[in-house]
Protein backbone atom coordinates (compact mmCIF):
# COMPACT_ATOMS: atom_id res chain seq x y z
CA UNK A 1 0.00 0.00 0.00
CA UNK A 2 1.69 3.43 -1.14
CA UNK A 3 2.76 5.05 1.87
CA UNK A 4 3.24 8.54 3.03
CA UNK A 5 6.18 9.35 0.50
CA UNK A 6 4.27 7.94 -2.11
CA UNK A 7 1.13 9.75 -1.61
CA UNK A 8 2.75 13.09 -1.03
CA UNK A 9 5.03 12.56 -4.43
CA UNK A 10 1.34 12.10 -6.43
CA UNK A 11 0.39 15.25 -4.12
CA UNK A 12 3.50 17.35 -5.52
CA UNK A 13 2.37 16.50 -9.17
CA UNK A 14 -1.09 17.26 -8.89
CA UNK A 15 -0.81 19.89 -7.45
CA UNK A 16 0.05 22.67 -10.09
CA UNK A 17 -2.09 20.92 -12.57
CA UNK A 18 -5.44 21.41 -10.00
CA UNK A 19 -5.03 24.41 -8.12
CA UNK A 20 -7.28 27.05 -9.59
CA UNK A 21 -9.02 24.31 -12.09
CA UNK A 22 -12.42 24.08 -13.76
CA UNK A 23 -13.63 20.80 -13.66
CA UNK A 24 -15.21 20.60 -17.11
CA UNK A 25 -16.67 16.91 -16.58
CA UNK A 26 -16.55 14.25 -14.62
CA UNK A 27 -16.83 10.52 -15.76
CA UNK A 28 -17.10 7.34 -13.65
CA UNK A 29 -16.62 4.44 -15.29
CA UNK A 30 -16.32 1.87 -12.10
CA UNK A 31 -18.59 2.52 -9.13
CA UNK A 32 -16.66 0.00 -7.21
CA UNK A 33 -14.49 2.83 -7.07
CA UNK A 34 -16.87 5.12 -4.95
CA UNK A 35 -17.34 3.10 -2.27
CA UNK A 36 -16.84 6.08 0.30
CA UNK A 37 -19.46 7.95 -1.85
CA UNK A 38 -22.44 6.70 -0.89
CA UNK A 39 -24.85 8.95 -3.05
CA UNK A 40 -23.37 7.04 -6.25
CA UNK A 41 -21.83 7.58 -9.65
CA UNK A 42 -24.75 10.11 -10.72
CA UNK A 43 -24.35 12.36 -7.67
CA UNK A 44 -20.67 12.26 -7.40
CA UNK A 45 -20.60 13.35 -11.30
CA UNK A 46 -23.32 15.87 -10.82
CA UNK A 47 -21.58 17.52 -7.58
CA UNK A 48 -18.15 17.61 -9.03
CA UNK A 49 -18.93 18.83 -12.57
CA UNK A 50 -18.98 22.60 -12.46
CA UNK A 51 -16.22 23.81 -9.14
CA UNK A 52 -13.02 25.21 -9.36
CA UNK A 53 -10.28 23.26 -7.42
CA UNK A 54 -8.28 25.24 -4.74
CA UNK A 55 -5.32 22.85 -4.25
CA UNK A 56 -4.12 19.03 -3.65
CA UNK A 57 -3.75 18.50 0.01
CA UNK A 58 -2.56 15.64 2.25
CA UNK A 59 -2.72 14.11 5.59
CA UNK A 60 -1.18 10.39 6.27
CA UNK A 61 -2.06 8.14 3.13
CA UNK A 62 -5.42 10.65 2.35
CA UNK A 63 -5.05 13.44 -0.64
CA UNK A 64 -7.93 15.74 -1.45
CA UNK A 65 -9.01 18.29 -3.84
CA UNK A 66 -10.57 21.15 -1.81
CA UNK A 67 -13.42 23.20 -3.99
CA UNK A 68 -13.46 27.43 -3.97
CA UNK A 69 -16.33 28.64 -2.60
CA UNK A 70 -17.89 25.42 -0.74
CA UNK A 71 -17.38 23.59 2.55
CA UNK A 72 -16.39 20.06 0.33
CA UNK A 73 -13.70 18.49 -1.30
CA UNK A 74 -12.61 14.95 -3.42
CA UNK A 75 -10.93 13.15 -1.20
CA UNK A 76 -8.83 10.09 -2.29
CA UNK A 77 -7.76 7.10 -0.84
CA UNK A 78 -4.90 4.66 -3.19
CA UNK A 79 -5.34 2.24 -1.35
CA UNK A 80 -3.44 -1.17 -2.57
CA UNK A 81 -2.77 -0.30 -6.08
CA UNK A 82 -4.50 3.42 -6.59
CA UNK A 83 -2.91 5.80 -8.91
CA UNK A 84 -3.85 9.42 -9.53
CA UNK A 85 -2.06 10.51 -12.75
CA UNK A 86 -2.20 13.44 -15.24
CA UNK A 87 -2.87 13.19 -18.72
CA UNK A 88 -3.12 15.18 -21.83
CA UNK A 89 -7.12 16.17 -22.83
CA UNK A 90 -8.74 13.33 -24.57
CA UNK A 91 -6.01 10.85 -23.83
CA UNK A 92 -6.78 7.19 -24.36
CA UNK A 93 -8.64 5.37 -21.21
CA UNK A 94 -5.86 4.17 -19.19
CA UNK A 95 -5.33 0.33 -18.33
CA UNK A 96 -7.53 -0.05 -14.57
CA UNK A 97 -9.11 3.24 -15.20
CA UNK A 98 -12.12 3.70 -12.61
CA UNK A 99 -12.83 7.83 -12.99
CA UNK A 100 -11.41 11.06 -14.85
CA UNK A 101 -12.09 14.17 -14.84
CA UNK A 102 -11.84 16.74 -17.22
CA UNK A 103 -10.04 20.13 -16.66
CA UNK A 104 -9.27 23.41 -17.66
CA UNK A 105 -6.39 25.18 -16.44
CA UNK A 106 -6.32 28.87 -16.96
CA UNK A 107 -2.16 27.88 -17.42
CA UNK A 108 -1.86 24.59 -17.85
CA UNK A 109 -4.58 24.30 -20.16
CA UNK A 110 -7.23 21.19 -20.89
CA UNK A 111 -6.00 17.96 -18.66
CA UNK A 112 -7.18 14.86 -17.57
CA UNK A 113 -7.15 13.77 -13.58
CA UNK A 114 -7.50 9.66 -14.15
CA UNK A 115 -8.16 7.95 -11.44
CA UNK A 116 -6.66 4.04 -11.82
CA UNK A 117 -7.08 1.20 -9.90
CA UNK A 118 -6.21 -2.55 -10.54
CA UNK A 119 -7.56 -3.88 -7.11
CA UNK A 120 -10.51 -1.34 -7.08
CA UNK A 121 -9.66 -1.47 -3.28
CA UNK A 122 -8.64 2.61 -3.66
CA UNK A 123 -11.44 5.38 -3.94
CA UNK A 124 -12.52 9.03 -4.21
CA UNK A 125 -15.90 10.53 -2.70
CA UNK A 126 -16.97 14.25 -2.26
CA UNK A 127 -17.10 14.98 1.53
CA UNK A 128 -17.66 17.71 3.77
CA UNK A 129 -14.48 20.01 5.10
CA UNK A 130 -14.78 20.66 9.15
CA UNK A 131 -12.70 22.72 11.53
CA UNK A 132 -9.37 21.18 12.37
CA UNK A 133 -9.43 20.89 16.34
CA UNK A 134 -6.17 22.82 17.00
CA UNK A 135 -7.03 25.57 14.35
CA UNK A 136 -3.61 24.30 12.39
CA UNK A 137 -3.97 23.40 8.66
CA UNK A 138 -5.49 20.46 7.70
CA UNK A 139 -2.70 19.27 6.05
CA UNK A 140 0.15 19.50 3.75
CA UNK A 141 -0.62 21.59 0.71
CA UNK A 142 -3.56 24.32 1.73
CA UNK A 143 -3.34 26.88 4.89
CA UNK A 144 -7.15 26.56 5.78
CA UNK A 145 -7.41 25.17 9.23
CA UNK A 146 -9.88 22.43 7.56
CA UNK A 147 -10.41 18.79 7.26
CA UNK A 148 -12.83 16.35 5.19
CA UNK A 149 -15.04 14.20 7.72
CA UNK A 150 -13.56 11.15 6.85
CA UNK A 151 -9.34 11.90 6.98
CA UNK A 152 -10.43 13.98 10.50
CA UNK A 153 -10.12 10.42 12.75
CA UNK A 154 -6.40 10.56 11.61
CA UNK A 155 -3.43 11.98 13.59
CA UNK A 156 -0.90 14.37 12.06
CA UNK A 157 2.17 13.06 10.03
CA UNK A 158 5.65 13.07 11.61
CA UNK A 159 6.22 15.63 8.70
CA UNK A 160 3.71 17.84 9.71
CA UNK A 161 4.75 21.07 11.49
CA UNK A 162 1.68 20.85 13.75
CA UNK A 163 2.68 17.44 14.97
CA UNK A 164 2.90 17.10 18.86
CA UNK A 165 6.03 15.33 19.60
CA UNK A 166 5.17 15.84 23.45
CA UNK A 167 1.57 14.19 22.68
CA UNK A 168 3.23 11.58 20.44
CA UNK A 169 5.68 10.45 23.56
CA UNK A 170 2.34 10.45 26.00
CA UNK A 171 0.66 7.95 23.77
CA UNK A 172 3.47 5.53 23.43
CA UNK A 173 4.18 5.67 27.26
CA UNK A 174 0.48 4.46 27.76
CA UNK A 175 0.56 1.84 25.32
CA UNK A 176 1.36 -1.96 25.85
CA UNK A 177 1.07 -3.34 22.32
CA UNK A 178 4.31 -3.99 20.44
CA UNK A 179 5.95 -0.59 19.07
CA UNK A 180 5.37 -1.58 15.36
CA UNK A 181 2.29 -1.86 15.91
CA UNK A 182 1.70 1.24 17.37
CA UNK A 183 3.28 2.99 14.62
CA UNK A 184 0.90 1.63 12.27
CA UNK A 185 -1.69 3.29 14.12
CA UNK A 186 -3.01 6.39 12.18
CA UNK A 187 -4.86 7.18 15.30
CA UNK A 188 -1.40 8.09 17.13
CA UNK A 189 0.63 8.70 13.53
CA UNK A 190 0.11 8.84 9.87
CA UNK A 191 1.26 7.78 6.70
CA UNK A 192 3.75 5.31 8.49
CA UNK A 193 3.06 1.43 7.16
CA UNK A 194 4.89 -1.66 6.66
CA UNK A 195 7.92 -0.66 4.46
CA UNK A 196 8.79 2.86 6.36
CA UNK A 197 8.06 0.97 10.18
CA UNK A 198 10.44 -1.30 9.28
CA UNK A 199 12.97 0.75 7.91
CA UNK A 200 12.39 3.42 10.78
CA UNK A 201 13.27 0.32 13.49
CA UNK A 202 16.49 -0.78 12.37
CA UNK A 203 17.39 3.10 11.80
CA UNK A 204 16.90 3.05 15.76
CA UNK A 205 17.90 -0.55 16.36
CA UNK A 206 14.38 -1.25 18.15
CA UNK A 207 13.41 -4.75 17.23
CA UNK A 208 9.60 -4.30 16.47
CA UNK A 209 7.56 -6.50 19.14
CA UNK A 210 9.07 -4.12 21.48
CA UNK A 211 7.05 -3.24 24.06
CA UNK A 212 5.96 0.49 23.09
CA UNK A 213 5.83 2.37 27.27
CA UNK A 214 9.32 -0.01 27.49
CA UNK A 215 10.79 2.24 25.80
CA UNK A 216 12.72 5.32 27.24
CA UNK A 217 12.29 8.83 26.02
CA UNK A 218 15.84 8.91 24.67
CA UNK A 219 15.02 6.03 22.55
CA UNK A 220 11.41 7.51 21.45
CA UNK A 221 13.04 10.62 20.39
CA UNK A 222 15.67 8.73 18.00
CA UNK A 223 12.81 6.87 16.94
CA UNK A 224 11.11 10.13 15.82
CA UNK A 225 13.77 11.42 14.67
CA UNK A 226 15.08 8.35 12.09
CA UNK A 227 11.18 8.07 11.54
CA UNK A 228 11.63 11.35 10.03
CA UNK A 229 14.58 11.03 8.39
CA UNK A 230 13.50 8.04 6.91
CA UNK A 231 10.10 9.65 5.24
CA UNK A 232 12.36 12.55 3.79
CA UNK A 233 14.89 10.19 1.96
CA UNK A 234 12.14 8.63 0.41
CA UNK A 235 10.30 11.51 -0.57
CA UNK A 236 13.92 12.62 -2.08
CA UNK A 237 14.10 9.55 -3.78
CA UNK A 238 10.41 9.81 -5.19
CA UNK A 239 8.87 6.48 -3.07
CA UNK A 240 9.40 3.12 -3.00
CA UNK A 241 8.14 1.22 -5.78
CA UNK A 242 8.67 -2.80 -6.29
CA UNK A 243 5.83 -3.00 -8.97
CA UNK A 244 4.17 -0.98 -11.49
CA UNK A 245 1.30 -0.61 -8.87
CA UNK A 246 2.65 2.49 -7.74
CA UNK A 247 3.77 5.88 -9.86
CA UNK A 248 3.37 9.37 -9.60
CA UNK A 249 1.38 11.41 -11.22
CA UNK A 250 3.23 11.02 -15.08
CA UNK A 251 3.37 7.18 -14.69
CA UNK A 252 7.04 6.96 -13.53
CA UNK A 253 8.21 4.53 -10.39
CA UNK A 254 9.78 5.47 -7.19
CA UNK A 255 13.59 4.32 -6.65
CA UNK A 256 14.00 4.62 -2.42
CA UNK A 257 13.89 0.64 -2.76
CA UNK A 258 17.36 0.76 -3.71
CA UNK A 259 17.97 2.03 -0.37
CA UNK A 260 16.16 -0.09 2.01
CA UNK A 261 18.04 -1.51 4.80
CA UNK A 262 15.73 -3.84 5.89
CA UNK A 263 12.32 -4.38 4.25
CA UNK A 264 11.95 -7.36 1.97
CA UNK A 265 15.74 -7.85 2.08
CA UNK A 266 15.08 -11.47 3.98
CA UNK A 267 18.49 -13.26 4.18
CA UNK A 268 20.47 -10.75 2.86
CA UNK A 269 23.61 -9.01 5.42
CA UNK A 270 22.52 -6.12 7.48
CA UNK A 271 24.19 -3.45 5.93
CA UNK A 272 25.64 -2.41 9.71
CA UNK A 273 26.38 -5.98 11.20
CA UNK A 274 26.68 -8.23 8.21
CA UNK A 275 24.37 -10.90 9.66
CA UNK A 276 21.05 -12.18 7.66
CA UNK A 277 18.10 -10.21 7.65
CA UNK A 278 15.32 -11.88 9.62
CA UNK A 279 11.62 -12.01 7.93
CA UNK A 280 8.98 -12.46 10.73
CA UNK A 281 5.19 -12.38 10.83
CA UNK A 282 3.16 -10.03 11.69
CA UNK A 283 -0.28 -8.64 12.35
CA UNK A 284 -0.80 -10.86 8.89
CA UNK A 285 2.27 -9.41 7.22
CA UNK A 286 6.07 -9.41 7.70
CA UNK A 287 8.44 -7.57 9.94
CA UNK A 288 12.26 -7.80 8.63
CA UNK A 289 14.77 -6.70 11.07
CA UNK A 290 18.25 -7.46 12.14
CA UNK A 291 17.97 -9.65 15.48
CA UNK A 292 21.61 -8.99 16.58
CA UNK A 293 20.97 -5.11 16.21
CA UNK A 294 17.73 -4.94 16.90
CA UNK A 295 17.65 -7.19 20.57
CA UNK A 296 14.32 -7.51 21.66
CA UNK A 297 13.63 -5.96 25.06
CA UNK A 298 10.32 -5.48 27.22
């Protein structure tokens, strides 16, 4: 599932392309891929066709469209294999293509915003835009202190300058369930999942059934800190793709998988230690970690 590097990459592209842009039509062509619309295909169409787009904003794994003038926005979810990518006006339907809209840019011109999905497990859904409870923005991308209904369950990203470190320490300390599993939380962080959890861990050589209030502050902080550092490489390095499930907005893959240290590199030598890689499971999917570096404890 594209992660938060991934998500804010497609962000960055769309970005430029939607701000300020006349949505000219609207076509779905695979209600499956509404399912967080639950007025359907005709009211989703009819709702849509018509605003102006403000921006592309993002919190954790969620990206929406805000509209000018109205308390709603498009908010997307990838999901598994969900991609959100640009194309020329009248372009060819794309391979897995679900819904597209049609746009004018008064710079950019006529565009197409497709909306692909092989899994159909991804969707997008007009919803309402509330007050964000600590009058911050509502995420990365737009200023307004706003939020769609259905992203506003979600903590903050690590990236976020409104994140509460101090908050983000009190949560842990309260918590008995294994450390990576509190990290893929959204409730107490976003955007973190399996790849970027991982990788974070053996950053701070935390083996990932740690007990989460075992740990000390001094070892929370690096954690936050290599969480951080972690996110940013990838962003540099546009995401981590292993499949042509995920691309950014022009159809081109990620390359931070040439840098992972741990994720899916099972039996290979820890790039600090030299010993094998250790693939475990859990919570239904794998941990990979380096069990000499990474001693369990708590």
């Amino acid at each position: 599932m594209p992660e938060l590097p991934e998500v804010e990459v497609v962000r960055h592209g769309l970005e430029p392309a939607v701000s300020g842009a006349h949505v000219a039509a609207v076509t779905v062509r695979d209600e499956r891929s509404l399912t967080r619309h639950s007025a359907g295909a005709a009211d989703f169409e009819a709702r849509l066709t018509g605003q102006v787009l403000r921006s592309a904003v993002r919190r954790g794994k969620f990206l929406w469209l805000p509209m000018v003038g109205a308390a709603e926005a498009v908010v997307g979810h990838l999901g598994m294999s969900g991609q959100l990518l640009l194309r020329e006006s009248g372009a060819p339907v794309e391979r897995f293509e679900r819904i597209r809209l049609d746009i004018q840019h008064p710079v950019h011109g006529e565009l197409a915003v497709v909306f692909a999905d092989q899994r159909t497990f991804g969707s997008l859904a007009i919803d309402s835009l509330v007050p964000t409870p600590d009058g911050a923005a509502g995420g990365r991308g737009d200023a307004a202190p706003l939020v769609p209904t259905q992203v506003a369950h979600i903590a903050r990203d690590v990236l976020d300058p409104a994140f509460d470190d101090v908050l983000f320490r009190a949560r842990l300390a309260r918590k008995d369930s294994a450390i990576k599993r509190v990290l893929l939380d959204q409730t107490v962080a976003s955007g973190i999942g399996n790849i970027y959890a991982d990788e974070a861990l053996w950053a701070a050589r935390i083996h990932p059934e740690t007990s989460a209030r075992a740990l000390p502050t001094r070892a929370v902080n690096l954690l936050l800190t290599q969480v951080r550092l972690v996110l940013e490489k990838a962003l540099a390095e546009g995401g981590t793709s292993f499949d042509e499930q995920y691309v950014n907005v022009n159809g081109e893959a990620g390359y931070f998988a040439h840098s992972l240290n741990a994720y899916g590199r099972t039996g290979q030598p820890c790039p600090r230690c030299g010993r094998p890689i250790v693939r475990a499971s859990f919570m239904n999917r794998s941990s990979h970690f380096c069990a000499h570096c990474q001693p369990r404890r708590g």
